[in-house]
PDB file of N, CA and C in Angstrom:
ATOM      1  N   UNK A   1     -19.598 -23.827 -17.155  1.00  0.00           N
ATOM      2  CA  UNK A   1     -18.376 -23.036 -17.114  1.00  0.00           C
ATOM      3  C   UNK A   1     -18.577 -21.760 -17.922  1.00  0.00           C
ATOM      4  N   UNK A   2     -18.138 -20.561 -17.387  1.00  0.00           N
ATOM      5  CA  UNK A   2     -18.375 -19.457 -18.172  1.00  0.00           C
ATOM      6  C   UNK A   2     -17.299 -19.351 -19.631  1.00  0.00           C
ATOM      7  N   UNK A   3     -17.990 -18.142 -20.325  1.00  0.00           N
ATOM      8  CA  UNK A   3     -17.044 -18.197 -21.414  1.00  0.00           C
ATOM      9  C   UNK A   3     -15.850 -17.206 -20.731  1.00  0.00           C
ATOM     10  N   UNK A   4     -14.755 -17.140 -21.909  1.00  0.00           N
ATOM     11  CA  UNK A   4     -13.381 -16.319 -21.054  1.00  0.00           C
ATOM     12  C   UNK A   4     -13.159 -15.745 -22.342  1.00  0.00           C
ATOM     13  N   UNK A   5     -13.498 -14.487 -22.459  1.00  0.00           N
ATOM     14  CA  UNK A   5     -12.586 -13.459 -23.697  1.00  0.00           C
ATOM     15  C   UNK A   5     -11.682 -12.702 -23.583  1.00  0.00           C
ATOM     16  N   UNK A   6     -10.521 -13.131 -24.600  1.00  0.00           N
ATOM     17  CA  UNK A   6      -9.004 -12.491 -24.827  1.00  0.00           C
ATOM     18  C   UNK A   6      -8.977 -11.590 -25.519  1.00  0.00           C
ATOM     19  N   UNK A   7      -8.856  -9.813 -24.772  1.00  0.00           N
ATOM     20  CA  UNK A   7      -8.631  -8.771 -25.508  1.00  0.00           C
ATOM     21  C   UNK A   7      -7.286  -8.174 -26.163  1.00  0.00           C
ATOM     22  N   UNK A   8      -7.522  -8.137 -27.252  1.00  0.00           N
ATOM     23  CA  UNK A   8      -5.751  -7.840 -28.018  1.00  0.00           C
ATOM     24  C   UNK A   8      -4.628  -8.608 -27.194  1.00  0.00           C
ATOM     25  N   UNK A   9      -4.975 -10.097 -28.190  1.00  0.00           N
ATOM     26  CA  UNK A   9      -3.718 -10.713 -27.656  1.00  0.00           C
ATOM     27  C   UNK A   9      -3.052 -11.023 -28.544  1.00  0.00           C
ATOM     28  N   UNK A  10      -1.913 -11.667 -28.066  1.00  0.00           N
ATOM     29  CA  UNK A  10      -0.832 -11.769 -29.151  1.00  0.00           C
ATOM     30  C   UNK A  10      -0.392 -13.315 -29.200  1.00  0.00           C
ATOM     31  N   UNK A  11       1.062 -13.406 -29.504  1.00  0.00           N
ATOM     32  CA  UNK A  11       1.656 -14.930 -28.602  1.00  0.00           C
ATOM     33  C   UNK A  11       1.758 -14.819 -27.347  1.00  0.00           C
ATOM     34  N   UNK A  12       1.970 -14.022 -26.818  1.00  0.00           N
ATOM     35  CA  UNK A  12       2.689 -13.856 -25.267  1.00  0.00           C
ATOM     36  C   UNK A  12       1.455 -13.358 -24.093  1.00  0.00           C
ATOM     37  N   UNK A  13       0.749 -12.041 -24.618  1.00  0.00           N
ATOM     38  CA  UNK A  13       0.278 -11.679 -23.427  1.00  0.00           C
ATOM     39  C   UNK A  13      -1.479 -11.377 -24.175  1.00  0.00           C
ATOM     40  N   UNK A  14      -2.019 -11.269 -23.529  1.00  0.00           N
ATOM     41  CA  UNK A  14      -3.321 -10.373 -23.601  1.00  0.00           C
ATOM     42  C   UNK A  14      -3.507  -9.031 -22.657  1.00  0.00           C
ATOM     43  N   UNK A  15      -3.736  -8.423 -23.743  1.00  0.00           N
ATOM     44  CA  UNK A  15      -3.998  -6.974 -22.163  1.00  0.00           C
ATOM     45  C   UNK A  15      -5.233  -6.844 -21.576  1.00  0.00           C
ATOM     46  N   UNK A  16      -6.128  -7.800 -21.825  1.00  0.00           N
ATOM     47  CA  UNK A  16      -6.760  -8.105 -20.908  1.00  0.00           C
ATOM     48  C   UNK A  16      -7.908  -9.345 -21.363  1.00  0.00           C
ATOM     49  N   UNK A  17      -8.126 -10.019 -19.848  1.00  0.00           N
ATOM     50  CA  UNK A  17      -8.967 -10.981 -20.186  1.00  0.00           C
ATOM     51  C   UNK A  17     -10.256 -10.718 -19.770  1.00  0.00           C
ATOM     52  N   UNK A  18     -11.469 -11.209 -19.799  1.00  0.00           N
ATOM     53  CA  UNK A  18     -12.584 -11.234 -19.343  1.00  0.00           C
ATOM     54  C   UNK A  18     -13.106 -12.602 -18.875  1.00  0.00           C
ATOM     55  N   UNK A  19     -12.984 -13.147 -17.465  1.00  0.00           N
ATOM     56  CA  UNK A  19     -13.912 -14.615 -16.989  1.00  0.00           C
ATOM     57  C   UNK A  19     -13.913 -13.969 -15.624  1.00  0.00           C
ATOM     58  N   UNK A  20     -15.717 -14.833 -15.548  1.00  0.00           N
ATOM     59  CA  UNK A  20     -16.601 -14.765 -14.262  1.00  0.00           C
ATOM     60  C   UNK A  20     -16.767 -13.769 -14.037  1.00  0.00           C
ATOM     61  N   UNK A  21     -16.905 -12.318 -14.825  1.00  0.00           N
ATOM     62  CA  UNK A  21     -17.252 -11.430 -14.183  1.00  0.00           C
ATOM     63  C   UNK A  21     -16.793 -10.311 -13.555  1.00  0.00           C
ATOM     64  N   UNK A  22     -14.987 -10.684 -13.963  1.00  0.00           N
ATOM     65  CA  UNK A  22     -14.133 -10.151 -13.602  1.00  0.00           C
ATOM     66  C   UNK A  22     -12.893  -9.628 -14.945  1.00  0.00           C
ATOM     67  N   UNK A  23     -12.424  -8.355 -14.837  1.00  0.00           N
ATOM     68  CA  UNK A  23     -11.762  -8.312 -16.439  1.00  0.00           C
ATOM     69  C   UNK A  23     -10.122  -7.830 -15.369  1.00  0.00           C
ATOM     70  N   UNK A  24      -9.548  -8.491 -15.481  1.00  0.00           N
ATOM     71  CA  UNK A  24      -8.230  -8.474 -15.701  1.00  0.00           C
ATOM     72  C   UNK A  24      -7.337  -8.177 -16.394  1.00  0.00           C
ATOM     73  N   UNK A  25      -6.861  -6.829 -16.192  1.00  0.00           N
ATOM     74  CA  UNK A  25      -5.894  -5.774 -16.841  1.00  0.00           C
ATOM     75  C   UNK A  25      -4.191  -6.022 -17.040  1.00  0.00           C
ATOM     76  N   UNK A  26      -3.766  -6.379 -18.083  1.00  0.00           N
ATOM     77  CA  UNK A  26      -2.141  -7.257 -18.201  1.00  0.00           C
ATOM     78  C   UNK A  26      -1.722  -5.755 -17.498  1.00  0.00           C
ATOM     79  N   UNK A  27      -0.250  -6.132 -17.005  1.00  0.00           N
ATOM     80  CA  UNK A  27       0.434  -4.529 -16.984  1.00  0.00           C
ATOM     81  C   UNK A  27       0.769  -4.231 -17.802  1.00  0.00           C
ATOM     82  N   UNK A  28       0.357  -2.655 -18.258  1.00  0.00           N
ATOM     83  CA  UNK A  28       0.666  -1.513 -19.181  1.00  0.00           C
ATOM     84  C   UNK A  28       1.801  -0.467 -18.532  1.00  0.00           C
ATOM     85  N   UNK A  29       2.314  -0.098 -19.719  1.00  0.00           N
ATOM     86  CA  UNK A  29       3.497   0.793 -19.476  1.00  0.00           C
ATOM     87  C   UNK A  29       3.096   1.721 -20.576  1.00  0.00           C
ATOM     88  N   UNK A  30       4.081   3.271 -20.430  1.00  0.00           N
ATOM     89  CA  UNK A  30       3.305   4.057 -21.533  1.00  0.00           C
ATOM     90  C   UNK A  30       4.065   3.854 -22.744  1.00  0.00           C
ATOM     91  N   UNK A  31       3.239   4.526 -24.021  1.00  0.00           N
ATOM     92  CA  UNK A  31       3.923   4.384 -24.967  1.00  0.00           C
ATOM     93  C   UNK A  31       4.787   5.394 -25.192  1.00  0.00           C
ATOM     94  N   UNK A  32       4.509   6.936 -24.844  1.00  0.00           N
ATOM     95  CA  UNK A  32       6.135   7.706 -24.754  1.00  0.00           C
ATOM     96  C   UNK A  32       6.524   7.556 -23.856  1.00  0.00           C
ATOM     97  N   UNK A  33       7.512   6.804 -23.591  1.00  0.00           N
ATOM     98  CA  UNK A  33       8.597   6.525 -22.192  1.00  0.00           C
ATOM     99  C   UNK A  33       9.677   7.555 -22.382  1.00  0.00           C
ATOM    100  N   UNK A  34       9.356   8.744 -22.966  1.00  0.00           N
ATOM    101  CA  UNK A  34      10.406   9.919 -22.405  1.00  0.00           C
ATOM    102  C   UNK A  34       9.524  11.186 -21.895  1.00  0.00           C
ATOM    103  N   UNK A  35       8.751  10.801 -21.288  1.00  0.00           N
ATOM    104  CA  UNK A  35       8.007  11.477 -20.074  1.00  0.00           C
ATOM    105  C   UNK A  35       8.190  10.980 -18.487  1.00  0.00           C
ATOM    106  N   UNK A  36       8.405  11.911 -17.490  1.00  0.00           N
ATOM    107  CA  UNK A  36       8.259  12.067 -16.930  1.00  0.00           C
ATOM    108  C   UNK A  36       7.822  11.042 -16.122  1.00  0.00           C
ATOM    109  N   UNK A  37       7.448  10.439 -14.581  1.00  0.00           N
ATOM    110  CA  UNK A  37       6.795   9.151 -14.224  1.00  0.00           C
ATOM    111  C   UNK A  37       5.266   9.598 -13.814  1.00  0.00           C
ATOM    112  N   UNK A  38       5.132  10.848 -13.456  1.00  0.00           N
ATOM    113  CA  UNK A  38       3.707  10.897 -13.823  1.00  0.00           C
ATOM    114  C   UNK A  38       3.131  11.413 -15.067  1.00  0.00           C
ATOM    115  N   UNK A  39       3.924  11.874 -15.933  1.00  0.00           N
ATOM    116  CA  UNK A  39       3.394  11.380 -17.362  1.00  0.00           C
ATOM    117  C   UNK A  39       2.990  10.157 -17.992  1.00  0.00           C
ATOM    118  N   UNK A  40       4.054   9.435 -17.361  1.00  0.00           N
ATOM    119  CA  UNK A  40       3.586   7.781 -17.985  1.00  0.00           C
ATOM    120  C   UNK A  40       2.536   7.524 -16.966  1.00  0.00           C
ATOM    121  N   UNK A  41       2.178   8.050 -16.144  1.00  0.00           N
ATOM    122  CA  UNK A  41       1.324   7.365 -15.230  1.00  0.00           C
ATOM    123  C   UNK A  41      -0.069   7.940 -15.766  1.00  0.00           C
ATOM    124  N   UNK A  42       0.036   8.687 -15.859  1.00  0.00           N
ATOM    125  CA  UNK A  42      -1.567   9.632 -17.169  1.00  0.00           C
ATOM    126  C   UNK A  42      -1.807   8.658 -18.083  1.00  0.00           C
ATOM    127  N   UNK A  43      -0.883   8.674 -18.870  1.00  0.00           N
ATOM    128  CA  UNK A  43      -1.037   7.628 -20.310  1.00  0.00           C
ATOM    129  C   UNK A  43      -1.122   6.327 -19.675  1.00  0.00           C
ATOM    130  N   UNK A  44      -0.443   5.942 -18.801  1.00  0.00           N
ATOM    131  CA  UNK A  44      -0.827   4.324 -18.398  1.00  0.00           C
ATOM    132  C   UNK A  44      -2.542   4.109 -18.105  1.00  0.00           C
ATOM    133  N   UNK A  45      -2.356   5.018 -16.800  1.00  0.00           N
ATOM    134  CA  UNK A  45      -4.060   5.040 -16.812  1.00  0.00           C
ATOM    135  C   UNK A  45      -5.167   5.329 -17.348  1.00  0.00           C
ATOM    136  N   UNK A  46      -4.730   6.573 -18.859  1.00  0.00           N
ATOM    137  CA  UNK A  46      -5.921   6.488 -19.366  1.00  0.00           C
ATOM    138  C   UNK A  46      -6.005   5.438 -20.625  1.00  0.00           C
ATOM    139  N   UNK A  47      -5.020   4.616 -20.271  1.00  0.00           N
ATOM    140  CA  UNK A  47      -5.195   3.421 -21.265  1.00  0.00           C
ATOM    141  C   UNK A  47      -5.591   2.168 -20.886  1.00  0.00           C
ATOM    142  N   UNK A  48      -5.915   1.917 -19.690  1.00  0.00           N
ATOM    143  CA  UNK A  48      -6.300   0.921 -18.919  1.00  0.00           C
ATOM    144  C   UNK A  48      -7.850   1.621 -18.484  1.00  0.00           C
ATOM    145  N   UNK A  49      -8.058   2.875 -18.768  1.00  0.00           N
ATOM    146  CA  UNK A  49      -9.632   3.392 -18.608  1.00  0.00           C
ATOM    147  C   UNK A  49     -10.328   2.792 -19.944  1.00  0.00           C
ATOM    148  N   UNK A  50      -9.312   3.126 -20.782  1.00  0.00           N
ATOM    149  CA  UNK A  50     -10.015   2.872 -22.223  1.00  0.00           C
ATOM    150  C   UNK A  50     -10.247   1.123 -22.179  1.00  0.00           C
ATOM    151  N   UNK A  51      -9.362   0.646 -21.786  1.00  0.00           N
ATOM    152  CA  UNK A  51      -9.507  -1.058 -22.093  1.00  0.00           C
ATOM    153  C   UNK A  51     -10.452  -1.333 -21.120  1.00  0.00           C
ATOM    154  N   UNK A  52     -10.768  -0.990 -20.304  1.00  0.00           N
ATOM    155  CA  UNK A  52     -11.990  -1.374 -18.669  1.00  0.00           C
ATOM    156  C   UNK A  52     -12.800  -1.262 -19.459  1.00  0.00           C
ATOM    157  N   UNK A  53     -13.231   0.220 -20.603  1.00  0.00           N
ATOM    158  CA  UNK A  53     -14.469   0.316 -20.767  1.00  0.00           C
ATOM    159  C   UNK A  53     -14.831  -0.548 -22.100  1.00  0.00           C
ATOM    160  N   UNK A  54     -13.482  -0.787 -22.826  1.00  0.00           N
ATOM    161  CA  UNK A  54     -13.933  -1.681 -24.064  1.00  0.00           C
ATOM    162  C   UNK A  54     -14.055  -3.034 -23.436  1.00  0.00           C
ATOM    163  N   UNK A  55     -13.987  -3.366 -22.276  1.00  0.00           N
ATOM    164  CA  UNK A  55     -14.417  -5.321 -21.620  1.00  0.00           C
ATOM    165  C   UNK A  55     -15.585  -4.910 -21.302  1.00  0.00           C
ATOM    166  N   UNK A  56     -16.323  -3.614 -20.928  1.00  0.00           N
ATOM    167  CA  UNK A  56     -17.581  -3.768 -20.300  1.00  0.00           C
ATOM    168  C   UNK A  56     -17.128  -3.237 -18.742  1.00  0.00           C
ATOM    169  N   UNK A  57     -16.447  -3.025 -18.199  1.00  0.00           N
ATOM    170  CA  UNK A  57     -15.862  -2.173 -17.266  1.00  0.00           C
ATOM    171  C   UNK A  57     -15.983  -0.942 -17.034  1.00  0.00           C
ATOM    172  N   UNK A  58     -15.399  -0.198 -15.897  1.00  0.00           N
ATOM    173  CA  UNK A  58     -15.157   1.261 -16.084  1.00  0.00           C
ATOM    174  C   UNK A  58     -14.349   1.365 -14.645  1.00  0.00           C
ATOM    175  N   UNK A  59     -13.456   2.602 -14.632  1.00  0.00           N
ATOM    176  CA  UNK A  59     -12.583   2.788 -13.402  1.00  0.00           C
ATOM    177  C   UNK A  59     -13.779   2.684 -12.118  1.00  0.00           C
ATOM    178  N   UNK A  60     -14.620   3.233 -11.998  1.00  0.00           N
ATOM    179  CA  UNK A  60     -15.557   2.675 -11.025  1.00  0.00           C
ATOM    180  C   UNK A  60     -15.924   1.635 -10.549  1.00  0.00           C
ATOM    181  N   UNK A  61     -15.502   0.878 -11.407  1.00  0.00           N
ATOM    182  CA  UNK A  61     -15.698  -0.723 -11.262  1.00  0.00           C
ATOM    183  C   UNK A  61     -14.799  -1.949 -10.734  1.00  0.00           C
ATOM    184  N   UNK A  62     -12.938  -1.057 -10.498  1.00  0.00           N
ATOM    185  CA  UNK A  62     -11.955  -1.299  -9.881  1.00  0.00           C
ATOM    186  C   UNK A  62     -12.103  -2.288  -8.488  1.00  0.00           C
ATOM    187  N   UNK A  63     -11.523  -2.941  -8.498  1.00  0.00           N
ATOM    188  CA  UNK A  63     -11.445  -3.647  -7.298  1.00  0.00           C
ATOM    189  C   UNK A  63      -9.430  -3.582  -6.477  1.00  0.00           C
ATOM    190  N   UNK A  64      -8.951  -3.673  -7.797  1.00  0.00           N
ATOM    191  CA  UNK A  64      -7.663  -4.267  -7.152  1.00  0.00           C
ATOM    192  C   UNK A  64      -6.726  -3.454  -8.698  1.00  0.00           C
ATOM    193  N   UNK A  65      -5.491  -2.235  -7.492  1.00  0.00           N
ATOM    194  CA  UNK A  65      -4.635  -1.909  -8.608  1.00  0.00           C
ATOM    195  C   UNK A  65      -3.432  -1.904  -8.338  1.00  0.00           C
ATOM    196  N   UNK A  66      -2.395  -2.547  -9.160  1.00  0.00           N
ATOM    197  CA  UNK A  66      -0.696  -2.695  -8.526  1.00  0.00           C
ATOM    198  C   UNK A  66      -0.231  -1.799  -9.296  1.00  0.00           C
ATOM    199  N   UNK A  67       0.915  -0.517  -8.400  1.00  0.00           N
ATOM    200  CA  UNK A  67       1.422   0.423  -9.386  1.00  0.00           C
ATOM    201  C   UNK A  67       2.783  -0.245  -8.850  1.00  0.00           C
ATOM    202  N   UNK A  68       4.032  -0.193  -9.943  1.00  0.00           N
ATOM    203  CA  UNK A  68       5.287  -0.360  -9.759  1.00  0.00           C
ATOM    204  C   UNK A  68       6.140   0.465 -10.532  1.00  0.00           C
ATOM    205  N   UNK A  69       6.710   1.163  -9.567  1.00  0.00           N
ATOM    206  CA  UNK A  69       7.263   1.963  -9.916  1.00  0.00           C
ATOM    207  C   UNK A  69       9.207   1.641  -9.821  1.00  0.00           C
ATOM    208  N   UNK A  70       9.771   2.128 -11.054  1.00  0.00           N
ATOM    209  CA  UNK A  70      10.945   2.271 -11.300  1.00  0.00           C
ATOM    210  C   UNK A  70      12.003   2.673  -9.710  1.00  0.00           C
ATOM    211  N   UNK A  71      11.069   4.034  -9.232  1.00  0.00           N
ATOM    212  CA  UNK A  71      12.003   4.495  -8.216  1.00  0.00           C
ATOM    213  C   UNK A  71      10.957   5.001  -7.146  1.00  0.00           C
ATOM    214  N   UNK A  72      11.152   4.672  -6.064  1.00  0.00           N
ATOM    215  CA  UNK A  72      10.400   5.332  -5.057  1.00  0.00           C
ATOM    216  C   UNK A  72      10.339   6.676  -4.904  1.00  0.00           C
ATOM    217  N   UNK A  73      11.128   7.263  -5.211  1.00  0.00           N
ATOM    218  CA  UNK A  73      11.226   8.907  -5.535  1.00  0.00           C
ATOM    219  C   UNK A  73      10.268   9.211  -6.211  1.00  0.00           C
ATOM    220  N   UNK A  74       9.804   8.659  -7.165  1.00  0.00           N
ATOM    221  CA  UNK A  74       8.272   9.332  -7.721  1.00  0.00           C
ATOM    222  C   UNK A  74       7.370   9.028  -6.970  1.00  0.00           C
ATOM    223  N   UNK A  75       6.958   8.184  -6.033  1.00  0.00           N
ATOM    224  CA  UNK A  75       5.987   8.228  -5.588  1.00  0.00           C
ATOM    225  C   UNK A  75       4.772   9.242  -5.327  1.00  0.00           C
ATOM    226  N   UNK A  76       5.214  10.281  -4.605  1.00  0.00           N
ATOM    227  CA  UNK A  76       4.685  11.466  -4.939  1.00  0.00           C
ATOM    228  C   UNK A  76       3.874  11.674  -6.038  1.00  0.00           C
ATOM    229  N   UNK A  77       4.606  12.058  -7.020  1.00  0.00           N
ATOM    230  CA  UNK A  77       4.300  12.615  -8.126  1.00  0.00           C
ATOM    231  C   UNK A  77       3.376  11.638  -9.068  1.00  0.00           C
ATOM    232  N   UNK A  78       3.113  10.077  -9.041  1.00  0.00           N
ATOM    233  CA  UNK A  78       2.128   9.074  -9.307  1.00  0.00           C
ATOM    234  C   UNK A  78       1.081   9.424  -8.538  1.00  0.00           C
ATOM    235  N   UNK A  79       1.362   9.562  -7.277  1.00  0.00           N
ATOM    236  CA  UNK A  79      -0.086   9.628  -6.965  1.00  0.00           C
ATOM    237  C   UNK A  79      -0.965  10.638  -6.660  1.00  0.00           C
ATOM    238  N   UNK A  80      -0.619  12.115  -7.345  1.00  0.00           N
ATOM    239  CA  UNK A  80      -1.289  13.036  -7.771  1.00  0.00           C
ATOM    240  C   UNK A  80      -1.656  12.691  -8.892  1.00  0.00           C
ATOM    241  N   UNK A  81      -1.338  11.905  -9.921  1.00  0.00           N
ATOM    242  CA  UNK A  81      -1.792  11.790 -11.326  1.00  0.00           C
ATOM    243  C   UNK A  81      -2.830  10.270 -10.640  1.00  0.00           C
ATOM    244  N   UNK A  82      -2.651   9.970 -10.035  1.00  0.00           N
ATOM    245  CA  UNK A  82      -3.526   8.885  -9.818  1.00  0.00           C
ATOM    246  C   UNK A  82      -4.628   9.220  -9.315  1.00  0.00           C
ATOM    247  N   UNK A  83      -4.475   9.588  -7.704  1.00  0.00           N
ATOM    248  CA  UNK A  83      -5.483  10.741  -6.912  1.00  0.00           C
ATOM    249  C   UNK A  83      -6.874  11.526  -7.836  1.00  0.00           C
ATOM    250  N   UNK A  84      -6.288  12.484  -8.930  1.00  0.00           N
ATOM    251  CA  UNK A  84      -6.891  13.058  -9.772  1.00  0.00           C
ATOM    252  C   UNK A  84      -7.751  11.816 -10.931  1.00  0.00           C
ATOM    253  N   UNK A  85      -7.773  10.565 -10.936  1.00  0.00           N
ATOM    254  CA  UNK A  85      -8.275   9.915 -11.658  1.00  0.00           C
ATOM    255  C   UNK A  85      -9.297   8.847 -11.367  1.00  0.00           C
ATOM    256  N   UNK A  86      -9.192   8.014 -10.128  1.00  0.00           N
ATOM    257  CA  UNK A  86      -9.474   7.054  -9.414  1.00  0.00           C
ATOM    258  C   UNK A  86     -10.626   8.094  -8.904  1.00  0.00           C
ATOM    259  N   UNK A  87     -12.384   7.219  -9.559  1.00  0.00           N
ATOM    260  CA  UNK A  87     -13.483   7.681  -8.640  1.00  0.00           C
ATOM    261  C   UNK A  87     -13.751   7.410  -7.157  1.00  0.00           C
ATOM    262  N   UNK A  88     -13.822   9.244  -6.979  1.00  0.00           N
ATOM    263  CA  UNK A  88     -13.797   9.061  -5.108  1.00  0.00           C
ATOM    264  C   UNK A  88     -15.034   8.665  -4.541  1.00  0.00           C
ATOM    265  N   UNK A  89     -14.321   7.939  -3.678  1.00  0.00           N
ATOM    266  CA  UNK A  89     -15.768   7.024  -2.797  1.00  0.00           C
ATOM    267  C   UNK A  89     -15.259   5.518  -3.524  1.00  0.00           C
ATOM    268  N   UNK A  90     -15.059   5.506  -4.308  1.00  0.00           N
ATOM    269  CA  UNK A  90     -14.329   4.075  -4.886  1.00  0.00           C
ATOM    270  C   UNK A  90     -13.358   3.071  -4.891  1.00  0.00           C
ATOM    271  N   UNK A  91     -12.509   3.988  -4.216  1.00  0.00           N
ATOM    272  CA  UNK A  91     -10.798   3.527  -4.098  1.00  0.00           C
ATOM    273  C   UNK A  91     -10.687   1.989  -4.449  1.00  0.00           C
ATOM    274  N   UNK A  92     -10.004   1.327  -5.031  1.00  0.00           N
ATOM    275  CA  UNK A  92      -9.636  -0.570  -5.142  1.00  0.00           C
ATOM    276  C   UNK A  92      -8.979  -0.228  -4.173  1.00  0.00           C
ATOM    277  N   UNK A  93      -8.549  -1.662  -3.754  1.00  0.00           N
ATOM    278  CA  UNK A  93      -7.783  -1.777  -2.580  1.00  0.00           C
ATOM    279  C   UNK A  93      -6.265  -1.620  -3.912  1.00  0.00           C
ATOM    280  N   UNK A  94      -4.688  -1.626  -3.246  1.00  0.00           N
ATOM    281  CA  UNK A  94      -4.012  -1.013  -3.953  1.00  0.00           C
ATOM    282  C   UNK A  94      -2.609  -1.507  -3.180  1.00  0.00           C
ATOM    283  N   UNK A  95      -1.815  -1.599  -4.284  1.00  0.00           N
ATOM    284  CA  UNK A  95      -0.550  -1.753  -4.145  1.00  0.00           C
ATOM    285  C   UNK A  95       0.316  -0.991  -4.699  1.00  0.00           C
ATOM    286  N   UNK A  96       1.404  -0.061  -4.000  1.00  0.00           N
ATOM    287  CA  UNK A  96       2.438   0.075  -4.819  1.00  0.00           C
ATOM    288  C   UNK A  96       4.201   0.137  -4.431  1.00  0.00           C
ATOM    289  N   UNK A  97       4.988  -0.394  -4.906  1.00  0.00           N
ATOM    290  CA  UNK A  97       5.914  -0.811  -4.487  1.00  0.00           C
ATOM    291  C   UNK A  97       7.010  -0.314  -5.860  1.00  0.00           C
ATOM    292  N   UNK A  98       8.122  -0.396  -5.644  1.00  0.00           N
ATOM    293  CA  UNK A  98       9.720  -0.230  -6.118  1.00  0.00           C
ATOM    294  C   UNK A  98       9.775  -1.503  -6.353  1.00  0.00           C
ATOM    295  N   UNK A  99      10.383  -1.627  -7.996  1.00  0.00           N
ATOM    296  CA  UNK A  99      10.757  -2.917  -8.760  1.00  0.00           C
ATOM    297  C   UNK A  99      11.484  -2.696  -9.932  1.00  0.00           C
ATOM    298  N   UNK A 100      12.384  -3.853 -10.388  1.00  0.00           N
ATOM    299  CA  UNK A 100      13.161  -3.545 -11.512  1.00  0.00           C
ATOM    300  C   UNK A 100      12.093  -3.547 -12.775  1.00  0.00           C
ATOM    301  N   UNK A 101      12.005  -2.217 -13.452  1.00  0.00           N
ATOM    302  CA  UNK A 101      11.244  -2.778 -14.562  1.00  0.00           C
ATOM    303  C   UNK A 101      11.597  -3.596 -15.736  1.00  0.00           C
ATOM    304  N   UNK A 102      11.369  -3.683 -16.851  1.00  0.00           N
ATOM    305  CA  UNK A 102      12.312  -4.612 -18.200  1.00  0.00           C
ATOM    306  C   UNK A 102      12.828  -3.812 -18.968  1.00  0.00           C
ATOM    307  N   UNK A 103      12.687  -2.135 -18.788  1.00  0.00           N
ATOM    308  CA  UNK A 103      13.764  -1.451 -18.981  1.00  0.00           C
ATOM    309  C   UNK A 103      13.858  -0.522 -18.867  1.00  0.00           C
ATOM    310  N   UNK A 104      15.047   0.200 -18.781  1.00  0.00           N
ATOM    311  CA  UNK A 104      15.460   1.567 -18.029  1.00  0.00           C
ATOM    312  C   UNK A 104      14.448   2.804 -18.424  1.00  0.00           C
ATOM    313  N   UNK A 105      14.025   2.821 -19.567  1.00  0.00           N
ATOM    314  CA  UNK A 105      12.669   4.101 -19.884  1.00  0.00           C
ATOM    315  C   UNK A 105      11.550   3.935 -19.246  1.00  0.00           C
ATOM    316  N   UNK A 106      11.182   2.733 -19.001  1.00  0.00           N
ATOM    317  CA  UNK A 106       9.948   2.102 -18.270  1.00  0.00           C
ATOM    318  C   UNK A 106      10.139   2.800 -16.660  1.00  0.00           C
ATOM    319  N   UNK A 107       9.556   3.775 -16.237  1.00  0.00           N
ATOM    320  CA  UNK A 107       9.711   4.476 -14.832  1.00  0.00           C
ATOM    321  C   UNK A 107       7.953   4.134 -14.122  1.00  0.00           C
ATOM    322  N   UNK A 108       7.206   3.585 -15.130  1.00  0.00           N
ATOM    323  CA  UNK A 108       6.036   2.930 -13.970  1.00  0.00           C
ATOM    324  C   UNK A 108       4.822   1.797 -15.059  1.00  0.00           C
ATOM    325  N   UNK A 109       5.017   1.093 -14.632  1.00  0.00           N
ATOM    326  CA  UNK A 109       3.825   0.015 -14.970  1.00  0.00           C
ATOM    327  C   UNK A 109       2.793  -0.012 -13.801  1.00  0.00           C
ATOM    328  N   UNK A 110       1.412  -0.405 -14.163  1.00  0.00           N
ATOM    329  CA  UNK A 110      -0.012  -0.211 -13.525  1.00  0.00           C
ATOM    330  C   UNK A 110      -0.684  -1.542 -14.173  1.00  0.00           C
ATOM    331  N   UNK A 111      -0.861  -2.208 -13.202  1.00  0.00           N
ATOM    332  CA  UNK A 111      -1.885  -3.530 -13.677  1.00  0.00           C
ATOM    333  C   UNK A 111      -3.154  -3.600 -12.527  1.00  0.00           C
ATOM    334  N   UNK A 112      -4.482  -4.344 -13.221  1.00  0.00           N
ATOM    335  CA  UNK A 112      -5.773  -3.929 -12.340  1.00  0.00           C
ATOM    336  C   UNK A 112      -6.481  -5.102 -12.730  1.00  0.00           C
ATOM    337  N   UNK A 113      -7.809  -5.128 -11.895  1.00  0.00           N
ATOM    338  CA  UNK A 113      -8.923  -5.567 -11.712  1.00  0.00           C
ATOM    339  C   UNK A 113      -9.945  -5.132 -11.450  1.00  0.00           C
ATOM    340  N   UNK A 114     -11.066  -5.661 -12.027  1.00  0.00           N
ATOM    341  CA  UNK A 114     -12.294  -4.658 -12.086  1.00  0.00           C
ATOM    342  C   UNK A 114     -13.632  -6.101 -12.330  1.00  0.00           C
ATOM    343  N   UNK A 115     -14.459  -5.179 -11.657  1.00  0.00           N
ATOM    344  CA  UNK A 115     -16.117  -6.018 -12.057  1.00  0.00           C
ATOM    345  C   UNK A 115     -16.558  -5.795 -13.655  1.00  0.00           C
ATOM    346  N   UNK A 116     -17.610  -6.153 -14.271  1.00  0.00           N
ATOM    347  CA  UNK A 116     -18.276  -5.643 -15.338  1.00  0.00           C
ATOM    348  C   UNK A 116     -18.884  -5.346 -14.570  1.00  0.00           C
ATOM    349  N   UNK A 117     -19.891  -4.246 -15.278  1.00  0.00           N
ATOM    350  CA  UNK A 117     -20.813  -3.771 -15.340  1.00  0.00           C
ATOM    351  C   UNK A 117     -22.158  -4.728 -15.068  1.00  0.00           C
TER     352      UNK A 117
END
């Protein structure tokens, strides 16, 4: 059985795990939530770049990414901040959909999957 490592966890969540080969990204939301939804979508993602690469990861290495967004009205505007980030020729396969978030400042959470290296 392989080993399984828990990155910055707490009681509740880990933001990310590492088993088989695969690192699994908790959903992140940003930490100034009085930006904009592709502001939080910058900071979401370059904080889930940073955690890919501290498991041994990297956005290149993406397989699978769920964006949920507060309001479908941003859509747009996520995925120019996304577009501009995600290595081309790489794309994960991808989800994104309209959902209640856990609270009203929260306008987009981003959770992923990725290979190591």
């Amino acid at each position: 059985m392989s080993d399984i490592t828990y990155i910055d966890t707490n009681h509740r969540r880990s933001r990310a795990v590492v088993a088989g080969g695969t690192v699994y990204v908790a959903g992140h939301t940003a930490q100034d939530r009085t930006r904009d939804a592709a502001g939080q979508a910058k900071d979401i993602l370059a904080a889930i770049e940073a955690l890919l690469e501290q498991a041994g990861s990297g956005k290149d290495r993406l397989l699978n990414v769920t964006i949920m967004l507060a309001c479908m009205d941003d859509f747009n505007a996520v995925n120019e901040v996304y577009d501009k980030w995600i290595v081309e020729g790489k794309a994960p396969a991808r989800c994104c959909s309209e959902v209640k978030l856990a609270f009203p400042d929260i306008l987009v959470e981003v959770t992923a999957i990725a290979q190591l290296r």
